[in-house]
Protein backbone atom coordinates (compact mmCIF):
# COMPACT_ATOMS: atom_id res chain seq x y z
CA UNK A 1 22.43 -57.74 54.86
CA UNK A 2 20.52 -58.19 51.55
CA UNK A 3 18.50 -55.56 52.32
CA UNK A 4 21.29 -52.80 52.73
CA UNK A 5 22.87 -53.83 49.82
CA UNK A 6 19.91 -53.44 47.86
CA UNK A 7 19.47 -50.08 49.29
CA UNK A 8 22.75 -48.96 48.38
CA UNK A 9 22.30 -50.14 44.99
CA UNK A 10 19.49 -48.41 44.70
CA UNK A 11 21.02 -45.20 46.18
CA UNK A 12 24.38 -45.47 43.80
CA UNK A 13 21.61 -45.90 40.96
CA UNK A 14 19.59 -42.71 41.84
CA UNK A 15 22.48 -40.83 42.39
CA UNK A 16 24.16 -42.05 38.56
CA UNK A 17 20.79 -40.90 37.34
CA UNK A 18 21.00 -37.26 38.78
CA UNK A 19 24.05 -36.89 37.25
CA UNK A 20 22.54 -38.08 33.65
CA UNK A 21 20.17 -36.20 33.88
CA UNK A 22 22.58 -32.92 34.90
CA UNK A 23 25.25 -34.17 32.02
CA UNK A 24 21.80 -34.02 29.29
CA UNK A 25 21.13 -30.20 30.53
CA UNK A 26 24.40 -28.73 30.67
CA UNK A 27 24.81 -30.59 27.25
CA UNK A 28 21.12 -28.80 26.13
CA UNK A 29 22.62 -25.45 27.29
CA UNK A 30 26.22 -25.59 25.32
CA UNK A 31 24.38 -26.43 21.98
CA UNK A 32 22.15 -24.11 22.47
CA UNK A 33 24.55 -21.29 23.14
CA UNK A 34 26.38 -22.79 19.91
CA UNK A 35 23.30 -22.42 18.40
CA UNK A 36 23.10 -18.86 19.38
CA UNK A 37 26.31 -17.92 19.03
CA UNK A 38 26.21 -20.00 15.10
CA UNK A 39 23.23 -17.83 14.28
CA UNK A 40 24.44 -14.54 15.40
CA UNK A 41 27.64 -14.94 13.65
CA UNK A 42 25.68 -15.83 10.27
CA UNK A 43 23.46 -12.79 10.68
CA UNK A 44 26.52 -10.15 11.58
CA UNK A 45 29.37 -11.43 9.16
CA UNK A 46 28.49 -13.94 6.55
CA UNK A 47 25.56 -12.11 4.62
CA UNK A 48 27.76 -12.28 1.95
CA UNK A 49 24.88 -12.07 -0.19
CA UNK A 50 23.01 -8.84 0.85
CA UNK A 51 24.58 -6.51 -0.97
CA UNK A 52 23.12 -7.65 -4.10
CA UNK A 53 19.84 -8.05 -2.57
CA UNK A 54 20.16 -4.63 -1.00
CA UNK A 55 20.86 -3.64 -4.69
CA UNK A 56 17.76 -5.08 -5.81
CA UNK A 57 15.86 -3.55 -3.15
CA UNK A 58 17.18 0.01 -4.04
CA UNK A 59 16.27 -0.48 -8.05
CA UNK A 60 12.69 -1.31 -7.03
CA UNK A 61 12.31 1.35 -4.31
CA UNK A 62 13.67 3.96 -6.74
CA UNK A 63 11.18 2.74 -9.20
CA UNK A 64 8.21 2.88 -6.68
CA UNK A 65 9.64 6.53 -5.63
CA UNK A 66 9.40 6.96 -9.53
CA UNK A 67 5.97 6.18 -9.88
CA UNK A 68 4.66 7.63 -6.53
CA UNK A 69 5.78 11.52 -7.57
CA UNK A 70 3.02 13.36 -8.68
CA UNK A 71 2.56 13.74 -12.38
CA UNK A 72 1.62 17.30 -14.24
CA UNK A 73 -0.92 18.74 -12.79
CA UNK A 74 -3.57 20.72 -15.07
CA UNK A 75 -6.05 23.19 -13.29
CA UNK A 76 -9.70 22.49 -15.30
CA UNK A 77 -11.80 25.29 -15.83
CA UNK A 78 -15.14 25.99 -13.50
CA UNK A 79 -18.00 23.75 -13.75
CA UNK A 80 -21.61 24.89 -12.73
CA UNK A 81 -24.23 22.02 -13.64
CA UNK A 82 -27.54 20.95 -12.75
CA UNK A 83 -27.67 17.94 -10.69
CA UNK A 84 -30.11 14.96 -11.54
CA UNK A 85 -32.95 13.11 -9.52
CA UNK A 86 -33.97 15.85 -7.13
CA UNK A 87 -37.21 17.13 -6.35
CA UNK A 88 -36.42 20.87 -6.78
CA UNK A 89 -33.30 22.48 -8.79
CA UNK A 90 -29.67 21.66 -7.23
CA UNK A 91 -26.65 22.92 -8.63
CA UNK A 92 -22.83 21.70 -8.52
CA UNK A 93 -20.47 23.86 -8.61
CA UNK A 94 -16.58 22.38 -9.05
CA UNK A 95 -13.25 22.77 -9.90
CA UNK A 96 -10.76 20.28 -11.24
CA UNK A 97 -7.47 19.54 -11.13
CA UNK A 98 -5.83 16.28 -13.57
CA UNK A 99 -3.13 14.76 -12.19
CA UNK A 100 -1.51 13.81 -15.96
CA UNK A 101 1.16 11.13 -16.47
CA UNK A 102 3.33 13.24 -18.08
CA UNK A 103 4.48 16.80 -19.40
CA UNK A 104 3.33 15.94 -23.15
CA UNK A 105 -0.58 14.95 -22.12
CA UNK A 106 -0.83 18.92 -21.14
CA UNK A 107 -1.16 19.97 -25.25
CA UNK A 108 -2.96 17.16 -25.98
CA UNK A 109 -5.49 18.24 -22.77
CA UNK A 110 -5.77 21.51 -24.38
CA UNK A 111 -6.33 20.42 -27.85
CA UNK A 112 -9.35 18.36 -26.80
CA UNK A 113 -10.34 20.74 -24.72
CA UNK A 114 -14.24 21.18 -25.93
CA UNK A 115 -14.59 17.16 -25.90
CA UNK A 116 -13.21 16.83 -22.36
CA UNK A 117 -15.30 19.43 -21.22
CA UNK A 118 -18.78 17.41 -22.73
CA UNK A 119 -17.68 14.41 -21.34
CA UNK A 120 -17.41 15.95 -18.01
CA UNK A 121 -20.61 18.00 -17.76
CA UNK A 122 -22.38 15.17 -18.99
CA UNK A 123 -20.80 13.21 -16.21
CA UNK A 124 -21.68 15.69 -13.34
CA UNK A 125 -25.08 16.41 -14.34
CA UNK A 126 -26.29 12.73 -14.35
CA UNK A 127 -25.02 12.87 -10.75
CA UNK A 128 -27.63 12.75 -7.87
CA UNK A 129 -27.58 15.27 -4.62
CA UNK A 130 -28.08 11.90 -2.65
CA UNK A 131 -24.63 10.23 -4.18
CA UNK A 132 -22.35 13.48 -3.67
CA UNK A 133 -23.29 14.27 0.09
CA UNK A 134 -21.95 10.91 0.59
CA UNK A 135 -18.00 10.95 0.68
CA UNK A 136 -18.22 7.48 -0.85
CA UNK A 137 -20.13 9.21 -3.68
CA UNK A 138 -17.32 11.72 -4.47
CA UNK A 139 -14.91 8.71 -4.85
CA UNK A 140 -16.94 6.89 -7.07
CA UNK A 141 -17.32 10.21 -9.15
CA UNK A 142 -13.29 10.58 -9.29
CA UNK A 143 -13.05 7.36 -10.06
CA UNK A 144 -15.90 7.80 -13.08
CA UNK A 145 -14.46 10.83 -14.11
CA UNK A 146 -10.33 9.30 -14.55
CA UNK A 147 -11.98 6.60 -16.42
CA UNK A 148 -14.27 8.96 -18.80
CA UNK A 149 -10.73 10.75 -19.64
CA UNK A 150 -8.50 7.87 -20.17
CA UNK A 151 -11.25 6.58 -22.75
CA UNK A 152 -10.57 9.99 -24.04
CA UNK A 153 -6.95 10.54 -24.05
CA UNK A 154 -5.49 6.98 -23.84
CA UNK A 155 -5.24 4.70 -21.37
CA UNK A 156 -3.35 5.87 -18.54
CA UNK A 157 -3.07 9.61 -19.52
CA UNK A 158 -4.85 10.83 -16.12
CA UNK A 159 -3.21 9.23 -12.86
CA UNK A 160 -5.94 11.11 -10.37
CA UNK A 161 -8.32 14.14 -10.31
CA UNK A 162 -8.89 16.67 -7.82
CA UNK A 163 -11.84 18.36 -6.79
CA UNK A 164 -10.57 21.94 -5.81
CA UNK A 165 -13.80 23.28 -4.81
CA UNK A 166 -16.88 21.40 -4.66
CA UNK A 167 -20.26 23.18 -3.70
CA UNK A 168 -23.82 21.76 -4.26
CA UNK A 169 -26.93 24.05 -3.70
């Protein structure tokens, strides 16, 4: 008789424990929809506070917008120089365009004209063939060339320059 007893215990005690065990899951699921349902709430209705981040947003995207539109453009007259470091005589042949910062740089552009125009030729003709064929080259030479300028007119006054045409021979 011992022994059934003990094996009832042990039965009732097994059994207690499957029903522990399903009582700490079903308790696991309800918090977690809680959770769930908590969280979505939060997210759909009480973002009480992202209108004025949304506001923030807007000021800074307008202000990137600002600064990504293209500034005055001012179409550079034809340049035709000798190119350095070759073993016979190459030529480049290019046209410019200077992507200005704003509408007032365009008289000053004109003004200094002649000293723009030295700087540049200078520039172009201490380029090698070698450099240019590479596109890597031509970036470096943009690059060159808006800094040459902005020494010249003030920091900042060219944003970009664009090669219109662009021939070696």
């Amino acid at each position: 008789m011992a022994e059934e007893e003990e094996t009832e215990n042990e039965e009732a005690a097994s059994g207690g424990g499957r029903g522990k065990k399903l009582l700490v899951v079903g308790a696991v699921v309800v918090l977690a929809l809680v959770v769930g349902a908590a969280g979505t709430w939060w997210f759909l209705w009480a973002g009480g506070e992202e209108p004025a981040q949304a506001t923030a947003g807007d000021e800074a995207s307008a202000q990137s917008d600002k600064a990504e539109e293209p500034g005055e453009l001012y179409k550079m007259d034809e340049f035709v120089v000798n190119l350095a470091r070759s073993s016979r005589t190459r030529y480049l042949k290019t046209t410019l365009q200077l992507e200005l910062d704003d509408q007032s740089l365009v008289k000053k552009v004109e003004k200094r004209q002649p000293q723009i125009r030295d700087a540049l030729i200078i520039l172009l003709s201490n380029q090698s063939v070698d450099g240019l064929e590479q596109m890597e080259g031509k970036y470096q030479l943009k690059r060159q060339v808006v800094a040459r300028l902005n020494n010249l007119l003030g920091d900042d006054a060219v944003r970009n320059v664009y090669f219109t045409e662009f021939v070696i021979q």
